[in-house]
C-alpha atoms as a PDB file:
ATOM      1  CA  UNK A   1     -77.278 -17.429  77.444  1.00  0.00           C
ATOM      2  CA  UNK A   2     -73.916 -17.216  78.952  1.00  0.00           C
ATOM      3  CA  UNK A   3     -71.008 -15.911  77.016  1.00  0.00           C
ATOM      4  CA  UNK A   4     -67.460 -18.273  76.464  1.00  0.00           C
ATOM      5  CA  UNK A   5     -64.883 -16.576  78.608  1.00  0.00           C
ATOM      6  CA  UNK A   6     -62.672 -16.202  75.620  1.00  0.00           C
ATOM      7  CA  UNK A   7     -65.327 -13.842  74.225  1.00  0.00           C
ATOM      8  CA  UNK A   8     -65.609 -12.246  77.165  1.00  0.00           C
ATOM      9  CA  UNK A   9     -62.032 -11.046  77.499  1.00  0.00           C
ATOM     10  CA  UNK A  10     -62.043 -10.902  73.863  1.00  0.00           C
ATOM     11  CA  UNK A  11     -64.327  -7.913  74.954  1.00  0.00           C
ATOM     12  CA  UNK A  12     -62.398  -6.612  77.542  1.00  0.00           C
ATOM     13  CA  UNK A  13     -59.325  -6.460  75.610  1.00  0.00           C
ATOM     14  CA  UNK A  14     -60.898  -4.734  72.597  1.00  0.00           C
ATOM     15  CA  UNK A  15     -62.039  -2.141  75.007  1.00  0.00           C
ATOM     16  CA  UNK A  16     -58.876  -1.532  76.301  1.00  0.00           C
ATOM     17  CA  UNK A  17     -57.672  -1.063  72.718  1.00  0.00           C
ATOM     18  CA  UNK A  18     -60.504   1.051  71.341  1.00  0.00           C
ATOM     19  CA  UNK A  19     -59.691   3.629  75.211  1.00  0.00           C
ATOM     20  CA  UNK A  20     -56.279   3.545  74.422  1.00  0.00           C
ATOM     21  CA  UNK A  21     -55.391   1.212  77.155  1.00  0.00           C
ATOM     22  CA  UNK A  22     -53.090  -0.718  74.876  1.00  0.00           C
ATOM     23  CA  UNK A  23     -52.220   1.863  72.383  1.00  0.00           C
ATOM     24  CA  UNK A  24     -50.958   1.269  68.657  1.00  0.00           C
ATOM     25  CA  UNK A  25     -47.850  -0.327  68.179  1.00  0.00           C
ATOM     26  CA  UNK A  26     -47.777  -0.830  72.139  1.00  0.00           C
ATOM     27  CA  UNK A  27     -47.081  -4.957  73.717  1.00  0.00           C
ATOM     28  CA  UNK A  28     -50.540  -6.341  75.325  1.00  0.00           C
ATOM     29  CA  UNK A  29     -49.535  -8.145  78.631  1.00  0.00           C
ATOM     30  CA  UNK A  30     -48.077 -11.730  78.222  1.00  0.00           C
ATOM     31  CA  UNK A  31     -50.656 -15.008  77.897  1.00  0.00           C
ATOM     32  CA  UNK A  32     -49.683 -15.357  81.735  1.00  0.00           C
ATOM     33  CA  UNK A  33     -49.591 -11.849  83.463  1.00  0.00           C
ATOM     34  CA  UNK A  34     -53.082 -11.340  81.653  1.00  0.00           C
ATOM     35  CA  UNK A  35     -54.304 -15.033  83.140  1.00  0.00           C
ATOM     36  CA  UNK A  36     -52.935 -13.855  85.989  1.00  0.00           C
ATOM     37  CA  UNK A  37     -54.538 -10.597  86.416  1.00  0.00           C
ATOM     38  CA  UNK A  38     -58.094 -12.149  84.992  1.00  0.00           C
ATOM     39  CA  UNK A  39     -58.011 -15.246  87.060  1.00  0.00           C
ATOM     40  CA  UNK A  40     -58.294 -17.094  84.162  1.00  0.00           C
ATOM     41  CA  UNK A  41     -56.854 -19.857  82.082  1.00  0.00           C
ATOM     42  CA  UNK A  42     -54.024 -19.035  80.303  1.00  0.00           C
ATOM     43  CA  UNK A  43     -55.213 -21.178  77.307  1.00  0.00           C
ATOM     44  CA  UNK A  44     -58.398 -18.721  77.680  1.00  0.00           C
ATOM     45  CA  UNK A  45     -56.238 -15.723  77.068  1.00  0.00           C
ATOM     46  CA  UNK A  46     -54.399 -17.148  74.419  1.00  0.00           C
ATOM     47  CA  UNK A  47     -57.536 -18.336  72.405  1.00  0.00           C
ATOM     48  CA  UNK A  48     -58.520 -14.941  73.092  1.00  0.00           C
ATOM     49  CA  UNK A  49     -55.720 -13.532  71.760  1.00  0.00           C
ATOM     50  CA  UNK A  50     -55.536 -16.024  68.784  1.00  0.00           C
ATOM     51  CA  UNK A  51     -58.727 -14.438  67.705  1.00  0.00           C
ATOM     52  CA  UNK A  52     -56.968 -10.864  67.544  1.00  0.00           C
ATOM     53  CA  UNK A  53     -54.392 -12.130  65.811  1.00  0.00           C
ATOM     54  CA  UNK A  54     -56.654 -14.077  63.068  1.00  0.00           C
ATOM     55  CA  UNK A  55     -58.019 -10.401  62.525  1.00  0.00           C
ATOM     56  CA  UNK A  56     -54.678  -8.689  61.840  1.00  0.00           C
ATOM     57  CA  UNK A  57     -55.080  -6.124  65.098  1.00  0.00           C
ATOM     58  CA  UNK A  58     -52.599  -7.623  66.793  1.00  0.00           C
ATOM     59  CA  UNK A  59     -48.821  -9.136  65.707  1.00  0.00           C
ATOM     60  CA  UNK A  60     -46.636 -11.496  67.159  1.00  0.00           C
ATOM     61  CA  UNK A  61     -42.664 -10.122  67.347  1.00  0.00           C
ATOM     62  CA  UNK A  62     -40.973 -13.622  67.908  1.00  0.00           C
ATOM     63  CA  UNK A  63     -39.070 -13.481  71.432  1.00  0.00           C
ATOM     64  CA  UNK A  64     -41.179 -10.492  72.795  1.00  0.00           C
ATOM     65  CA  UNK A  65     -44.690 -10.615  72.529  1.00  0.00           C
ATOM     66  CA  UNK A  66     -47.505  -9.576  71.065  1.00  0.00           C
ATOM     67  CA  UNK A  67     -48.303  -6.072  70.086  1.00  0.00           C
ATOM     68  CA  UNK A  68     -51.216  -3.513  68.995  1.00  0.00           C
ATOM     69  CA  UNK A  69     -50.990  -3.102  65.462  1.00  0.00           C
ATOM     70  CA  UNK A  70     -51.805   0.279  64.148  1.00  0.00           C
ATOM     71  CA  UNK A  71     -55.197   0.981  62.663  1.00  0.00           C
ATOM     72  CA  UNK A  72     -56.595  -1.815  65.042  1.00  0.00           C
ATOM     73  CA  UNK A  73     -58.795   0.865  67.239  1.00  0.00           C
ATOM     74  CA  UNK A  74     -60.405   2.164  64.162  1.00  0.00           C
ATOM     75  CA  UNK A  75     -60.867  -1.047  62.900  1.00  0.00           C
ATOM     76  CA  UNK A  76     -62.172  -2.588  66.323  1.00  0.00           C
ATOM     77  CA  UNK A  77     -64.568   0.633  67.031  1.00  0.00           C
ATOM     78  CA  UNK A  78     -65.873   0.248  63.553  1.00  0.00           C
ATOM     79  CA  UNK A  79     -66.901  -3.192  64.119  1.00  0.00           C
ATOM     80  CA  UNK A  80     -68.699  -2.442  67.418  1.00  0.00           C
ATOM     81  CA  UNK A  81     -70.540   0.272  66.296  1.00  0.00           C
ATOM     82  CA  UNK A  82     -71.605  -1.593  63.313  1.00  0.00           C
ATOM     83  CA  UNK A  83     -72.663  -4.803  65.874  1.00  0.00           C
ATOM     84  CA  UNK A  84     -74.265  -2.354  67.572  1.00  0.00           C
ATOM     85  CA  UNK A  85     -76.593  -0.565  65.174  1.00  0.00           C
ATOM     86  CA  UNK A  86     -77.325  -4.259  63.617  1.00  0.00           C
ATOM     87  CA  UNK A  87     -77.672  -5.762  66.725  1.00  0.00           C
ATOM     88  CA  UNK A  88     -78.414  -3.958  69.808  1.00  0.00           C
ATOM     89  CA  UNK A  89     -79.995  -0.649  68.479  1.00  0.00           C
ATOM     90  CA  UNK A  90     -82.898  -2.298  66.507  1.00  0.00           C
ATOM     91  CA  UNK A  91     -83.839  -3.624  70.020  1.00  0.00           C
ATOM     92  CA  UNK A  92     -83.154  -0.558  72.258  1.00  0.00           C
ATOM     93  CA  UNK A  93     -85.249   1.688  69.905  1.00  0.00           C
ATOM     94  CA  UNK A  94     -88.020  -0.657  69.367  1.00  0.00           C
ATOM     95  CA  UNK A  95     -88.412  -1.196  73.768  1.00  0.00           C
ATOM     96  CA  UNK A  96     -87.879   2.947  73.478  1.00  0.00           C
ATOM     97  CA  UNK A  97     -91.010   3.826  71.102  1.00  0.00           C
ATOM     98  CA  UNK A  98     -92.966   0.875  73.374  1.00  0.00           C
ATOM     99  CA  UNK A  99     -92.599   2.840  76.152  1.00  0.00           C
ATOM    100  CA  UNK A 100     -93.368   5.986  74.744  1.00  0.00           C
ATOM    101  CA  UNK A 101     -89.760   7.508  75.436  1.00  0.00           C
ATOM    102  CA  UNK A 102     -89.595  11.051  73.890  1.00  0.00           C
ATOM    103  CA  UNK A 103     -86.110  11.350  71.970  1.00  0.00           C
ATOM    104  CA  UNK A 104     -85.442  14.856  73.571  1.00  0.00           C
ATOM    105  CA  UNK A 105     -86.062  13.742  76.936  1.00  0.00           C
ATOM    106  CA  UNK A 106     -83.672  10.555  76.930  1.00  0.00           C
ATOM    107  CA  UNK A 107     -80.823  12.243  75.428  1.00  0.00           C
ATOM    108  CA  UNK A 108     -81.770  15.084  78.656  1.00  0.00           C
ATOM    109  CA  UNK A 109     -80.864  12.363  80.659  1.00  0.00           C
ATOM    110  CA  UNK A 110     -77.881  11.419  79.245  1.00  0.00           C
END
């Protein structure tokens, strides 16, 4: 199943916050320079960005833009990590002990 491009650079973007890329209390690119640079929609990007607002990680400073609020990496990494041990890990381990993968020798690889 294919992902809405709104989630998708929903993704990208809270990536880029959780790295550092846009860094607390720093502006996130205007509606059209991130269109722009995506090749998307700008109504994309700003649904997208709707949805960061609607979570209080991001503000809107009227006349300038939008910017990281702070606490939004914790808050964004916390919520991935717990997607990910609800939603991904339960899968990864199960495909893991079904083909016999010894702990030790996957985190070797790593």
């Amino acid at each position: 199943m294919s992902r809405p491009v709104y989630l998708k650079l929903r993704d990208q973007i809270a990536a880029a916050i959780i790295d550092g890329d846009y860094a607390e209390g720093a502006m996130l690119p205007s509606v059209r320079a991130l269109a722009a640079e995506q090749g998307a929609n700008p109504l994309t990007v700003a649904k997208a960005y709707q949805q960061f607002q609607n979570d209080g990680l991001v503000a809107v400073q009227r006349g300038v833009g939008m910017y990281v609020v702070n606490g939004a990496a914790d808050r964004l990494r916390q919520a991935e990590r717990d997607q990910f041990l609800s939603e991904e890990w339960p899968e990864m381990k199960a495909r893991i002990e079904r083909l016999g993968i010894d702990l030790s020798i996957l985190l070797a690889e790593a």
